[in-house]
C-alpha atoms as a PDB file:
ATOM      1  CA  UNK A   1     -48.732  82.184  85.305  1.00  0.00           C
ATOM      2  CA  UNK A   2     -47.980  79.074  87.412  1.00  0.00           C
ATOM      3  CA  UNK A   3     -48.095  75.570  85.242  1.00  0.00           C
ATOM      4  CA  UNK A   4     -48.938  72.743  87.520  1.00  0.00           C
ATOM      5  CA  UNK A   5     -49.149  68.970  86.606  1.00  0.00           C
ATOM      6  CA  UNK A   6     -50.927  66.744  87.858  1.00  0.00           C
ATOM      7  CA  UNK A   7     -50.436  62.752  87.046  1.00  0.00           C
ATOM      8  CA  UNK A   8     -53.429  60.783  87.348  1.00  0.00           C
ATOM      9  CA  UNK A   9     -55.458  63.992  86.652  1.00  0.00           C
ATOM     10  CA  UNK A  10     -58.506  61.833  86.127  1.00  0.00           C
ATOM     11  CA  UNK A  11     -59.250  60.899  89.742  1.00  0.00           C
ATOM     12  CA  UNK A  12     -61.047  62.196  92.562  1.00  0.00           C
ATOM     13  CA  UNK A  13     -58.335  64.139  94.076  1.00  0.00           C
ATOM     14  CA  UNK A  14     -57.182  64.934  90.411  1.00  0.00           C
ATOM     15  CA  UNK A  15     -60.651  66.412  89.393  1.00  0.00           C
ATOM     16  CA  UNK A  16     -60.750  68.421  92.470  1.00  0.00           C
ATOM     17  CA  UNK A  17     -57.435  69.568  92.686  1.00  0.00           C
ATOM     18  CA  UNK A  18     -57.582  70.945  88.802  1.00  0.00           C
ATOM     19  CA  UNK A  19     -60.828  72.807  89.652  1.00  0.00           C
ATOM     20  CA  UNK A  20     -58.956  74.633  92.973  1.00  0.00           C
ATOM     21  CA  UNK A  21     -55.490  75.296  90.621  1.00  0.00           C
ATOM     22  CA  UNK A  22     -57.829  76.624  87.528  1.00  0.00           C
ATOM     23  CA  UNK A  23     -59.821  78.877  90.308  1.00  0.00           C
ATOM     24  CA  UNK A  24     -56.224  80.272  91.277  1.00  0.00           C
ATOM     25  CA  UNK A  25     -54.996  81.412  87.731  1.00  0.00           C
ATOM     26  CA  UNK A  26     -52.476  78.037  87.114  1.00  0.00           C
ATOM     27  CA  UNK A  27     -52.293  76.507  83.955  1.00  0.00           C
ATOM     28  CA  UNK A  28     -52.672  72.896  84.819  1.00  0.00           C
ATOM     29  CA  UNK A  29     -51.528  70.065  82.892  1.00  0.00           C
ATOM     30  CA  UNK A  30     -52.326  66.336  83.808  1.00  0.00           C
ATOM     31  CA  UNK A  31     -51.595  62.853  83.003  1.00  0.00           C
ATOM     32  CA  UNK A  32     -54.201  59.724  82.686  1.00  0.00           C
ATOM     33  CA  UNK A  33     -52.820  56.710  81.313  1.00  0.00           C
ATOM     34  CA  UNK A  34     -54.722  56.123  78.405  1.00  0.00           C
ATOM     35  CA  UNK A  35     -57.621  57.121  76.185  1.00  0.00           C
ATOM     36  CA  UNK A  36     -60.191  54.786  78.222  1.00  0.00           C
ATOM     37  CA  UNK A  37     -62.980  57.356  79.037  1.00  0.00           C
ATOM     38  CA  UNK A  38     -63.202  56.297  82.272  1.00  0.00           C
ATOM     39  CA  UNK A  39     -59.759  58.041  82.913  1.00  0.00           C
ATOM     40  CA  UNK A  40     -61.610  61.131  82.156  1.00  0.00           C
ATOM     41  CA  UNK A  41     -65.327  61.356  82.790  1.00  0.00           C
ATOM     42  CA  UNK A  42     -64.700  63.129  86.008  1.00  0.00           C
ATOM     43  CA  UNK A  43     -62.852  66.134  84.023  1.00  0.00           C
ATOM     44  CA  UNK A  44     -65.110  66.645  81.139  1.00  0.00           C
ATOM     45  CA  UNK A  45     -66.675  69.685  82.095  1.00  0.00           C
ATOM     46  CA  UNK A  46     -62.706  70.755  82.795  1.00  0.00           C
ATOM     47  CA  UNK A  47     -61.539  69.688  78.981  1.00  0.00           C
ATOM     48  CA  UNK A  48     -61.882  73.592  77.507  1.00  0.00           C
ATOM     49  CA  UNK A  49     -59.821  74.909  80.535  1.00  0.00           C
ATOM     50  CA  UNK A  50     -56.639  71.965  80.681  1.00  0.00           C
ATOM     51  CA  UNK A  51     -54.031  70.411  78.615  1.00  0.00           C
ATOM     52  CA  UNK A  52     -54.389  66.096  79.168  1.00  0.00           C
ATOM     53  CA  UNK A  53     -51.582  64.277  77.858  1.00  0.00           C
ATOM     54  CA  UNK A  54     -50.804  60.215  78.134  1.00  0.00           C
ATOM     55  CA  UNK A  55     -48.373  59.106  80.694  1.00  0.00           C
ATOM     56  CA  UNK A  56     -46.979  55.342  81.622  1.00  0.00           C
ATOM     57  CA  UNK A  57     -44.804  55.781  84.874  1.00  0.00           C
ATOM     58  CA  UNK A  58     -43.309  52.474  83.935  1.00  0.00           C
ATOM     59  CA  UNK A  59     -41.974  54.065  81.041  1.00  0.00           C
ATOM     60  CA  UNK A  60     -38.983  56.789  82.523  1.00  0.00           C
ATOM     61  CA  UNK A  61     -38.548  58.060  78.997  1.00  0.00           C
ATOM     62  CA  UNK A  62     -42.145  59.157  78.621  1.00  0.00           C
ATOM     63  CA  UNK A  63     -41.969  60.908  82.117  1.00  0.00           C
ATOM     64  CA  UNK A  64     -39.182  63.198  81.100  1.00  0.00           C
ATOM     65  CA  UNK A  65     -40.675  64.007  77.922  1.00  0.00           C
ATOM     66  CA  UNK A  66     -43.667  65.273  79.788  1.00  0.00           C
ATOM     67  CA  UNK A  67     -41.213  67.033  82.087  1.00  0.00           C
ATOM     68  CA  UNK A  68     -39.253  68.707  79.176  1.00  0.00           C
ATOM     69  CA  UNK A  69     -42.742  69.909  77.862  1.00  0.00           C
ATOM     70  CA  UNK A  70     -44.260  71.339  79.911  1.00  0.00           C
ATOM     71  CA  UNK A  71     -41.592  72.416  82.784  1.00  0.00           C
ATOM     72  CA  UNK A  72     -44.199  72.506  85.590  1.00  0.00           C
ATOM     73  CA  UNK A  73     -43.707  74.826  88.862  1.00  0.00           C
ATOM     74  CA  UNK A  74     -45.440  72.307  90.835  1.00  0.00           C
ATOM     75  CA  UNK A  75     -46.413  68.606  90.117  1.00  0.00           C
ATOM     76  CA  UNK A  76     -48.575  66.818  92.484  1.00  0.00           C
ATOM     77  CA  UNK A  77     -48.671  62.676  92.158  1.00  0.00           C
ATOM     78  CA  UNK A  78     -52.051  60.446  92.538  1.00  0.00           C
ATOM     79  CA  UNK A  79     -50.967  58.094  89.659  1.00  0.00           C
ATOM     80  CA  UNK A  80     -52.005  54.969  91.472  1.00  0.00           C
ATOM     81  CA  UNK A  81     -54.816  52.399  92.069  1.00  0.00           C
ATOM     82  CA  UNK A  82     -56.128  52.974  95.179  1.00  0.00           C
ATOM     83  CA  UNK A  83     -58.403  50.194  95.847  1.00  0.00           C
ATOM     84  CA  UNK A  84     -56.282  47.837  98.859  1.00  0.00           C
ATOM     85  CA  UNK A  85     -58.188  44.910  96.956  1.00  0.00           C
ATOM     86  CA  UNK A  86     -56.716  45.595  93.487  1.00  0.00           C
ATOM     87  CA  UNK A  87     -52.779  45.516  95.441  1.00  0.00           C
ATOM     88  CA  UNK A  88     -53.563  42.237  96.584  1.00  0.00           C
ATOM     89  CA  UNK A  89     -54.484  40.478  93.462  1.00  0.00           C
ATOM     90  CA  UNK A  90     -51.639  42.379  91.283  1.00  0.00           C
ATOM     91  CA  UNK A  91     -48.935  43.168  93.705  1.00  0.00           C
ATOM     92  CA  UNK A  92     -45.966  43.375  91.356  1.00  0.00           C
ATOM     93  CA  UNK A  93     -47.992  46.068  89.283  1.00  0.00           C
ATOM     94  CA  UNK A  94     -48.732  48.051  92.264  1.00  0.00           C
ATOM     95  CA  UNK A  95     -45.509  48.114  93.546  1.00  0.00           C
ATOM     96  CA  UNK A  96     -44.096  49.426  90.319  1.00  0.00           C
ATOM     97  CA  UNK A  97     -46.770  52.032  89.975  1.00  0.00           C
ATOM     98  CA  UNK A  98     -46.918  53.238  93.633  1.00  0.00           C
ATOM     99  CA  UNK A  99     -43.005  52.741  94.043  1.00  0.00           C
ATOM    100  CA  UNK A 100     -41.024  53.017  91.521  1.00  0.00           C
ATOM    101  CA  UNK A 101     -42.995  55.384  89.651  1.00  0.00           C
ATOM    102  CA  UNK A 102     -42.708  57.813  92.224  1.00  0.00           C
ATOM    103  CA  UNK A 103     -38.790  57.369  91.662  1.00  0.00           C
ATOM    104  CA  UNK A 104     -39.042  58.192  88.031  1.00  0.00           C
ATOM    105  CA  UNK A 105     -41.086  61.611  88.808  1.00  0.00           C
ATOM    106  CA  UNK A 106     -38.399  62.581  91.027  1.00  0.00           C
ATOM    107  CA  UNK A 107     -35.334  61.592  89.190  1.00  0.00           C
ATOM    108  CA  UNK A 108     -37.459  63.500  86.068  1.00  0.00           C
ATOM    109  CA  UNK A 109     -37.687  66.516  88.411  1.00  0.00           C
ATOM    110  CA  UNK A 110     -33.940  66.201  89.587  1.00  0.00           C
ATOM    111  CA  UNK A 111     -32.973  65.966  86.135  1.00  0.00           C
ATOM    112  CA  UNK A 112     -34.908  68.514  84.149  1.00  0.00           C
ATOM    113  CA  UNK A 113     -36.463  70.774  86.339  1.00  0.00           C
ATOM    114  CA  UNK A 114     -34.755  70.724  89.963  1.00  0.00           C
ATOM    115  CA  UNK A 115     -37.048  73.627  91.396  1.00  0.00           C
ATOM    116  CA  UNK A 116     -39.940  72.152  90.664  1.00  0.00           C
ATOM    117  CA  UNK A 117     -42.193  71.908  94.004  1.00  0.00           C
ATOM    118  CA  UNK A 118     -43.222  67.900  94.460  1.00  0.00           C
ATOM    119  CA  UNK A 119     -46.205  66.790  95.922  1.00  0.00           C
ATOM    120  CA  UNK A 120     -46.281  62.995  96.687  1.00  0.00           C
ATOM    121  CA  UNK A 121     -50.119  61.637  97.718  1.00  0.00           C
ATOM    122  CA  UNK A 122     -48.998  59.489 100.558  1.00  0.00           C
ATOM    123  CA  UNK A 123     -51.293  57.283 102.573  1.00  0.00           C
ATOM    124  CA  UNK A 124     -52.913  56.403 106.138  1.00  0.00           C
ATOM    125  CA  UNK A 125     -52.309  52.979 104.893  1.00  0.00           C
ATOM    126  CA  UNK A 126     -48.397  53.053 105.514  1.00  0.00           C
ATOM    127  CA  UNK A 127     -49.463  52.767 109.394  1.00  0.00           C
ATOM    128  CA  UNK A 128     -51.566  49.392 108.797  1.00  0.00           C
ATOM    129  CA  UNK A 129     -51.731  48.103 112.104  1.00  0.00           C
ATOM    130  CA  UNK A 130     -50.310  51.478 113.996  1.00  0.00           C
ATOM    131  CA  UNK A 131     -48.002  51.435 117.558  1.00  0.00           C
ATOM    132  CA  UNK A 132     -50.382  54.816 118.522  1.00  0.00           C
ATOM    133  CA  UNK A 133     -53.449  56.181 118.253  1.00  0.00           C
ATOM    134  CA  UNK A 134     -53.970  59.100 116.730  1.00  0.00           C
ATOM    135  CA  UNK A 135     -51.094  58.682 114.215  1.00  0.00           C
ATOM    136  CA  UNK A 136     -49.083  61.459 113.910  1.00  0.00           C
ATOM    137  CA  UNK A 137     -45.787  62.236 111.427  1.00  0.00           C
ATOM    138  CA  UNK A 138     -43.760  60.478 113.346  1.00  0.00           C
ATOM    139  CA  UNK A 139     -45.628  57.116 114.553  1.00  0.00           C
ATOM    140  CA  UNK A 140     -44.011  54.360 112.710  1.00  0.00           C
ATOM    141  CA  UNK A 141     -44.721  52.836 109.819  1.00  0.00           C
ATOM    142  CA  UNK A 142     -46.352  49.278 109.879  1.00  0.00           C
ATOM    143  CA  UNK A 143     -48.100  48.705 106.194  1.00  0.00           C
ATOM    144  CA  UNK A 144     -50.572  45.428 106.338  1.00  0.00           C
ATOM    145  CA  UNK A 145     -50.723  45.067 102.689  1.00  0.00           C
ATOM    146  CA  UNK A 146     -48.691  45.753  99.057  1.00  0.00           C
ATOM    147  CA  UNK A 147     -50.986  48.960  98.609  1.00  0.00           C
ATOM    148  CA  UNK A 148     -49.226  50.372 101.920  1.00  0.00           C
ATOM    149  CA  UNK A 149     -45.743  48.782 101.317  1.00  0.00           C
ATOM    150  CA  UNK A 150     -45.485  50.484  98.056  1.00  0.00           C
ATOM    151  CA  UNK A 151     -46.766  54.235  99.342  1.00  0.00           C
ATOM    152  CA  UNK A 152     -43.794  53.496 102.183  1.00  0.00           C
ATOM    153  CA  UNK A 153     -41.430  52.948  99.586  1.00  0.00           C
ATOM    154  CA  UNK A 154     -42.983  56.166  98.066  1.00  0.00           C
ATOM    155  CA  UNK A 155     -43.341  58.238 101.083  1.00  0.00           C
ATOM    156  CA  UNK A 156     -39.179  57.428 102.037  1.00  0.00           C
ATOM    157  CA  UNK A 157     -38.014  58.297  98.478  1.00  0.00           C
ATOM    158  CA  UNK A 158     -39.750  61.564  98.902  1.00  0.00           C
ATOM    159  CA  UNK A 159     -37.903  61.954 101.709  1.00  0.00           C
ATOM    160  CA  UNK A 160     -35.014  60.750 100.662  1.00  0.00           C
ATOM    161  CA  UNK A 161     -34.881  63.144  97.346  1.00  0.00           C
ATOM    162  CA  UNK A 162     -35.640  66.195  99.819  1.00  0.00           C
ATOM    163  CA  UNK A 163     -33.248  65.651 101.596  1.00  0.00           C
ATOM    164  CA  UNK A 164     -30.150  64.539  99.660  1.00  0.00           C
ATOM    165  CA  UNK A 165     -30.758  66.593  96.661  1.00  0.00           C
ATOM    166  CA  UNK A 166     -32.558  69.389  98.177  1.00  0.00           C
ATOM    167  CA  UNK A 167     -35.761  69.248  96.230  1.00  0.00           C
ATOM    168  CA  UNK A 168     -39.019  71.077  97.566  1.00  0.00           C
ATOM    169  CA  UNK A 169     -40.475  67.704  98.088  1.00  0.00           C
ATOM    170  CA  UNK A 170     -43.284  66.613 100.407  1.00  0.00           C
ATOM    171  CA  UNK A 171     -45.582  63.779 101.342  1.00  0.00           C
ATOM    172  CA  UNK A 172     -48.993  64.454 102.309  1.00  0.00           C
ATOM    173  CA  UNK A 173     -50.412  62.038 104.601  1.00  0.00           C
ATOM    174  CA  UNK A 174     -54.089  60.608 103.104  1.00  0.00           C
ATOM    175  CA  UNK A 175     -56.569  59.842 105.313  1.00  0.00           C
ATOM    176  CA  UNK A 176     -59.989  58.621 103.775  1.00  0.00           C
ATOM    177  CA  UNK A 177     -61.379  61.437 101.621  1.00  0.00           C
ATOM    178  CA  UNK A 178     -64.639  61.032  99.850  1.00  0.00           C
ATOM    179  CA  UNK A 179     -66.935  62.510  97.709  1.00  0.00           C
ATOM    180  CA  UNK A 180     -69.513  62.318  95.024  1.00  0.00           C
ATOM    181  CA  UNK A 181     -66.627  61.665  92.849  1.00  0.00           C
ATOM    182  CA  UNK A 182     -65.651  58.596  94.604  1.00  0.00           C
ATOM    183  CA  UNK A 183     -65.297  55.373  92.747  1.00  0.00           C
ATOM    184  CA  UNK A 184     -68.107  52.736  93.213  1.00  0.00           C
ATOM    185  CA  UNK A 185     -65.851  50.164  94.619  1.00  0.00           C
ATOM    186  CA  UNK A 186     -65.228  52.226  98.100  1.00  0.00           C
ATOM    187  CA  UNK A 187     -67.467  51.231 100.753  1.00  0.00           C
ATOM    188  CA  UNK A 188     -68.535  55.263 101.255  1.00  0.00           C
ATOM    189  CA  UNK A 189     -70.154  55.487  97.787  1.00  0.00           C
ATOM    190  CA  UNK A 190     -71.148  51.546  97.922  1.00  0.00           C
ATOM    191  CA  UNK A 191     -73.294  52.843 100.567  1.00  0.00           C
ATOM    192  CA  UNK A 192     -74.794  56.192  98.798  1.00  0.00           C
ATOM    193  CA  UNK A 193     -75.737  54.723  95.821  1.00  0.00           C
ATOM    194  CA  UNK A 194     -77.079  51.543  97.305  1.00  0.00           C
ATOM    195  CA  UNK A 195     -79.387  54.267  99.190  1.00  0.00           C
ATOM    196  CA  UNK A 196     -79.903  56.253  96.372  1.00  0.00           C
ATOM    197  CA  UNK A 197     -81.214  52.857  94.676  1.00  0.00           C
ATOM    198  CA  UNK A 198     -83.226  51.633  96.812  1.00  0.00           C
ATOM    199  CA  UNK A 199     -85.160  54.549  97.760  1.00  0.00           C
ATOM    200  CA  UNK A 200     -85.852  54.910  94.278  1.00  0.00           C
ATOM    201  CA  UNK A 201     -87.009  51.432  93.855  1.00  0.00           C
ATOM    202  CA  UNK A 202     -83.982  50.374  91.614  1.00  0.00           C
ATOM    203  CA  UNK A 203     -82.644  48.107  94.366  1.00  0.00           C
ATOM    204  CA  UNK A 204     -83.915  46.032  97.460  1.00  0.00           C
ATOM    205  CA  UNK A 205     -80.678  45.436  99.552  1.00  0.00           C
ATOM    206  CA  UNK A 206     -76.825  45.968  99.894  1.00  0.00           C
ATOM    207  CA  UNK A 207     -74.321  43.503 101.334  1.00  0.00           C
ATOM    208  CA  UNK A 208     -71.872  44.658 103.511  1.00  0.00           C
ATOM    209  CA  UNK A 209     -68.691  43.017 105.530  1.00  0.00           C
ATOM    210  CA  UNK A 210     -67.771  44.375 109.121  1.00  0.00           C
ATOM    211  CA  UNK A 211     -70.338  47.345 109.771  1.00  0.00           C
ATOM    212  CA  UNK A 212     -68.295  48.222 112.726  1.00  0.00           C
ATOM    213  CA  UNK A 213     -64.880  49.170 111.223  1.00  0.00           C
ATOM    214  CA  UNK A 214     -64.423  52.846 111.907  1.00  0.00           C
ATOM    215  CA  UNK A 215     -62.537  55.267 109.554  1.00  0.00           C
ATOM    216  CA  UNK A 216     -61.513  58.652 109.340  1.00  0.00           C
ATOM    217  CA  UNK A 217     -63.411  60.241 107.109  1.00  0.00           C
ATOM    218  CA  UNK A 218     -63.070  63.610 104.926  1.00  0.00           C
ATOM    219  CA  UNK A 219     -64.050  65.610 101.802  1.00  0.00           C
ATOM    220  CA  UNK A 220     -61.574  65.646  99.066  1.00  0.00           C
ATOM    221  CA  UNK A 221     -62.294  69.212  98.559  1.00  0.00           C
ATOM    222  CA  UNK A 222     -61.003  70.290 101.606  1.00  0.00           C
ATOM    223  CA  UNK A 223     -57.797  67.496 101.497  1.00  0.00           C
ATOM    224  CA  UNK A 224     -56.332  69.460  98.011  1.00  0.00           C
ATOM    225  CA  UNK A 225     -56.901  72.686  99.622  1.00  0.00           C
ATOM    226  CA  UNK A 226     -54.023  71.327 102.181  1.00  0.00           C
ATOM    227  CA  UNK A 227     -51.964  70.167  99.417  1.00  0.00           C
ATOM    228  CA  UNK A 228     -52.034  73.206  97.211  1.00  0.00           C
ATOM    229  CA  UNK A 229     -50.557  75.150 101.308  1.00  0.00           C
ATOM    230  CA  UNK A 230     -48.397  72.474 101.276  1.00  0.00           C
ATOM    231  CA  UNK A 231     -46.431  73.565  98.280  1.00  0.00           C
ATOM    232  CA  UNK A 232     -46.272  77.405  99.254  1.00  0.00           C
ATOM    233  CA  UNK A 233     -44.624  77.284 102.507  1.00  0.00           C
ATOM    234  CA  UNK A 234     -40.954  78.412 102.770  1.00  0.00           C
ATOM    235  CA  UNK A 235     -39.504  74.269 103.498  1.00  0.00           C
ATOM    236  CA  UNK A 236     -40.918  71.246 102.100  1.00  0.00           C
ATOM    237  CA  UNK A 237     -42.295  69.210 105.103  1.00  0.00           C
ATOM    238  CA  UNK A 238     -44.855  65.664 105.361  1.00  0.00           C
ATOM    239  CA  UNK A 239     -47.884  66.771 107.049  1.00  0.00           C
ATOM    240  CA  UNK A 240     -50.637  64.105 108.012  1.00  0.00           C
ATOM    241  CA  UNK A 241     -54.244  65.475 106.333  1.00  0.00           C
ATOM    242  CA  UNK A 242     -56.757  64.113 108.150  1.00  0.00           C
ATOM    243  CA  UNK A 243     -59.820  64.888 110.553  1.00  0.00           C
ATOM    244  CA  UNK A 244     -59.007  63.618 114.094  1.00  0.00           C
ATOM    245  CA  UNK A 245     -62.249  61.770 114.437  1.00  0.00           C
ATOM    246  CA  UNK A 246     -64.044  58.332 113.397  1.00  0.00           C
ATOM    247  CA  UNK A 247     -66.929  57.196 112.472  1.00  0.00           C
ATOM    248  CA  UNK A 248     -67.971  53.398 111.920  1.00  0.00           C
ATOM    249  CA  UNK A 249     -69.429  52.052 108.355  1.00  0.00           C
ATOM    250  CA  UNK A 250     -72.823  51.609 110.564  1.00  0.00           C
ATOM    251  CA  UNK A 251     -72.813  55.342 111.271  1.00  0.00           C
ATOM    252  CA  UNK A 252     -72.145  55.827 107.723  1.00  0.00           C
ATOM    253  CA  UNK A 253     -75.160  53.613 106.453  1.00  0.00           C
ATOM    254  CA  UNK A 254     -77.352  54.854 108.958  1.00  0.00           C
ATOM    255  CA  UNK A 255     -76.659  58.853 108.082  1.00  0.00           C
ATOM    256  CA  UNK A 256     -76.763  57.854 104.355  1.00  0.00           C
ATOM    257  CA  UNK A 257     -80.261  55.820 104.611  1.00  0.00           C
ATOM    258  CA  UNK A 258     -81.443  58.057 106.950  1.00  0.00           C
ATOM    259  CA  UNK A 259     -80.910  61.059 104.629  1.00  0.00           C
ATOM    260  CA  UNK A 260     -83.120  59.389 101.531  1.00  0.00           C
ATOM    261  CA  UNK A 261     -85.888  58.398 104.488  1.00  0.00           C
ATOM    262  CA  UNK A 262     -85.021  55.014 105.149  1.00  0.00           C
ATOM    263  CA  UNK A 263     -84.077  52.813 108.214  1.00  0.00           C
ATOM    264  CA  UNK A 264     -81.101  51.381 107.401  1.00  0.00           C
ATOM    265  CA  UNK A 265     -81.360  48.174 108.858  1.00  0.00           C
ATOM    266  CA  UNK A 266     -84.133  47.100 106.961  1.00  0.00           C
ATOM    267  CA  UNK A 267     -82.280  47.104 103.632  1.00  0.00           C
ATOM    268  CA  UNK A 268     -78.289  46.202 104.997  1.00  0.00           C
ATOM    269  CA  UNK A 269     -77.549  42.583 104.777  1.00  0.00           C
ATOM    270  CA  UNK A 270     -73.846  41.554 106.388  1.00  0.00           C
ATOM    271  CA  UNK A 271     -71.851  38.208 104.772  1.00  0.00           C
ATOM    272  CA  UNK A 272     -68.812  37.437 105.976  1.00  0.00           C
ATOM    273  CA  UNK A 273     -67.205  37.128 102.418  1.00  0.00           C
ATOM    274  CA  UNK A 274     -67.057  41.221 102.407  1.00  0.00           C
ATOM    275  CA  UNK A 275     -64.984  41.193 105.081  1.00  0.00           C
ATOM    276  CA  UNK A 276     -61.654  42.875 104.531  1.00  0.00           C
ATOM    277  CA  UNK A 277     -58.687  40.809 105.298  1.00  0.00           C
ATOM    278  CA  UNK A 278     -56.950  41.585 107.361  1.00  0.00           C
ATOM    279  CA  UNK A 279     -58.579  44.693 108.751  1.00  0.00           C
ATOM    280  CA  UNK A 280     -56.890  47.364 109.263  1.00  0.00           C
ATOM    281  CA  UNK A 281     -56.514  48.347 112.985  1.00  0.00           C
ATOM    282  CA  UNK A 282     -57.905  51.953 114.248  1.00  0.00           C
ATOM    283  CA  UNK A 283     -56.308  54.230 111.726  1.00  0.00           C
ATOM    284  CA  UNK A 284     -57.749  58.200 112.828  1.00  0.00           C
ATOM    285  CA  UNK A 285     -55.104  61.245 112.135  1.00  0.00           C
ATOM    286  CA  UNK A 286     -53.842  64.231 114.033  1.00  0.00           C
ATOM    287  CA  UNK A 287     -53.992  66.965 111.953  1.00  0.00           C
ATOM    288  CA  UNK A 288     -52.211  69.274 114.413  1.00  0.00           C
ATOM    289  CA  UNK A 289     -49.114  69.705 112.141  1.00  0.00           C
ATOM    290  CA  UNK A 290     -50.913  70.827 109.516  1.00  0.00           C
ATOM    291  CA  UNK A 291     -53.492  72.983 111.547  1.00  0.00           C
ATOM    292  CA  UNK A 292     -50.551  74.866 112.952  1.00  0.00           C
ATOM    293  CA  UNK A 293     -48.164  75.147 110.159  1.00  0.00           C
ATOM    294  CA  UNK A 294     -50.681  75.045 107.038  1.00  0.00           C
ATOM    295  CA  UNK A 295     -53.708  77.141 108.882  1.00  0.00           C
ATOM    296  CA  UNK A 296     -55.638  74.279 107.151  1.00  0.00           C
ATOM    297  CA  UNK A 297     -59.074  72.919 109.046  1.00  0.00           C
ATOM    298  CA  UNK A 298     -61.425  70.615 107.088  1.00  0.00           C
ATOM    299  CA  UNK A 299     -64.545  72.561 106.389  1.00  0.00           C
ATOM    300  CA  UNK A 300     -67.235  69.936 105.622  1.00  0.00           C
ATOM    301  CA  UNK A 301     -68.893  67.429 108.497  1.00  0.00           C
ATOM    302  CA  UNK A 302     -68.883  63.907 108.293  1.00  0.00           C
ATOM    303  CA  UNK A 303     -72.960  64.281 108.194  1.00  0.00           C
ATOM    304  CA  UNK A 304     -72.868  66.940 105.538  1.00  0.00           C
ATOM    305  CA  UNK A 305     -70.323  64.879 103.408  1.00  0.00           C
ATOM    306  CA  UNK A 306     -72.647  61.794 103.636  1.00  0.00           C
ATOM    307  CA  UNK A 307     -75.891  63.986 102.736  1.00  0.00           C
ATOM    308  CA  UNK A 308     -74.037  66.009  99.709  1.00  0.00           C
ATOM    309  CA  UNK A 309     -73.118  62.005  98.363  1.00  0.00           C
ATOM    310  CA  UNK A 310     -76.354  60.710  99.036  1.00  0.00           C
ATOM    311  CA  UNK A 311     -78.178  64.019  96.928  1.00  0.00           C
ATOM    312  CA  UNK A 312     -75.545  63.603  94.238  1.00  0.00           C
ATOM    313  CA  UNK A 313     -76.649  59.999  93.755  1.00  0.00           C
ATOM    314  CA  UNK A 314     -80.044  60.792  94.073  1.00  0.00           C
ATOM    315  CA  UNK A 315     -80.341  63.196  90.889  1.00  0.00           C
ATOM    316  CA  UNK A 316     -77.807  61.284  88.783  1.00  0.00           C
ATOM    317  CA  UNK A 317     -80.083  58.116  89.456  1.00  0.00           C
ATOM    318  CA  UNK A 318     -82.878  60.258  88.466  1.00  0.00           C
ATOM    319  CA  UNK A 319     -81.388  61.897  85.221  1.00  0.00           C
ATOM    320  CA  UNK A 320     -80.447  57.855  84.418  1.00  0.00           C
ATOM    321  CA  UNK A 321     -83.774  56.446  85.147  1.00  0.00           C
ATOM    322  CA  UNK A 322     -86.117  55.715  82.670  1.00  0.00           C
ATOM    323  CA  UNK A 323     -89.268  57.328  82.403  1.00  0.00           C
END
């Protein structure tokens, strides 16, 4: 049996990923950093099945003890914040997270367990204001804020570790990836919810920034299906995971509302304080790399990704609501 570990088990990508390496017969470990039960509500139903231990990637000591524990075949890293707002208000803290604690995981696996497979979560985000459109593997990199600094930083010591010690090491290329797992504070489940609310009656608006900004949008799901093919090829490569096509926050809000029976533009109300600064320039993937090398497609629409959010909003709303 396979162990994999997984640090910052407690995400999105964590929760999904752990379901997909359970599925497969792994034994999957993974690190949160603390016993705050928001690091875990989105594996509770998973508790029975995986092994959750504490992890500080500022602290290299506590790394390696994981590392000497549990002597994982594969580890894949999403220890981060990955709000763009959060980077900007504590820059130092993301840049030791997203950086340097992506040096300690791979000096850990160097270390202790050199044939360890690495997978490193990298990020759309390290184009920022990109010289091409769509971005491929080898556009360069142009990062517009500390969030997208720190995953090049990241993304380069991957490299770097791959190809100077020879570790199985790879950096998968994150475009926007949603779900009904998403955290409140992305625009993508901003919107669901608020649609969720207000159709039933537990809100009357939501205020939104620049309803034109477009994004390439996916369903986790599908994303740590790629990363899972990732680690079984023969040679570690960087592969950009993404869909190849864009849709703008209006589409989203108008598919969302649309869904729950309501005309979006009767509830969406735009102030220029939400608008992201600075905005990010048109940031859509090519996927070809990893359609040719991985045999990976994404599986779910943009539309049916919306609609499954919206529904999954819908009936926790309900289940919440008072009678």
């Amino acid at each position: 049996m396979k162990t994999a570990l997984i640090t910052g088990m407690g995400g999105q990508d964590g929760s999904y990923l752990s379901e997909f390496l359970l599925d497969k017969g792994y034994r999957v470990v993974g690190t949160v950093p603390d016993e705050d039960p928001a690091n875990i509500d989105r594996i509770r139903h998973l508790l029975d099945r995986v092994e959750v231990v504490q992890d500080d990637l500022l602290d290299q000591d506590r790394i390696e003890k994981v590392f000497h524990d549990h002597r994982p075949d594969e580890v894949y890293n999403f220890a981060a914040n990955s709000v763009l707002a959060a980077s900007f208000q504590q820059p130092i803290l993301a840049t030791m997270v997203l950086a340097m604690g992506v040096t300690r995981i791979l000096e850990a696996i160097r270390k202790i367990i050199p044939k360890t497979r690495y997978f490193q979560a990298s990020s759309s985000e390290i184009f920022g204001k990109p010289a091409e459109v769509p971005q491929s593997e080898k556009t360069p990199f142009h990062p517009r804020n500390p969030y997208g600094v720190s995953k090049v930083y990241g993304h380069l010591m991957t490299m770097t570790y791959r190809e100077n010690y020879g570790l199985f090491a790879c950096s998968g290329i994150l475009y926007n990836h949603e779900s009904p797992r998403r955290s409140p504070e992305f625009v993508t489940r901003k919107i669901t919810r608020a649609a969720a609310m207000i159709k039933l009656g537990l809100a009357k608006e939501l205020r939104l920034g620049n309803l034109d900004a477009r994004r390439d949008w996916g369903f986790a799901g599908d994303y740590v299906r790629a990363m899972w093919l990732m680690l079984q090829q023969p040679q570690a490569d960087d592969y950009v995971l993404a869909t190849g096509e864009t849709h703008s926050v209006r589409d989203l809000c108008e598919e969302a509302f649309s869904h729950a029976g309501l005309d979006y533009r009767e509830y969406i109300v735009q102030e220029a304080e939400s608008f992201r600064p600075p905005e990010t320039a048109q940031l859509v993937g090519n996927p070809g790399k990893a359609h040719r090398v991985l045999g990976w497609k994404r599986e779910v629409s943009f539309r049916d990704l919306v609609r499954t959010m919206v529904d999954a909003d819908l009936e926790v709303l309900r289940t919440k609501r008072p009678n």
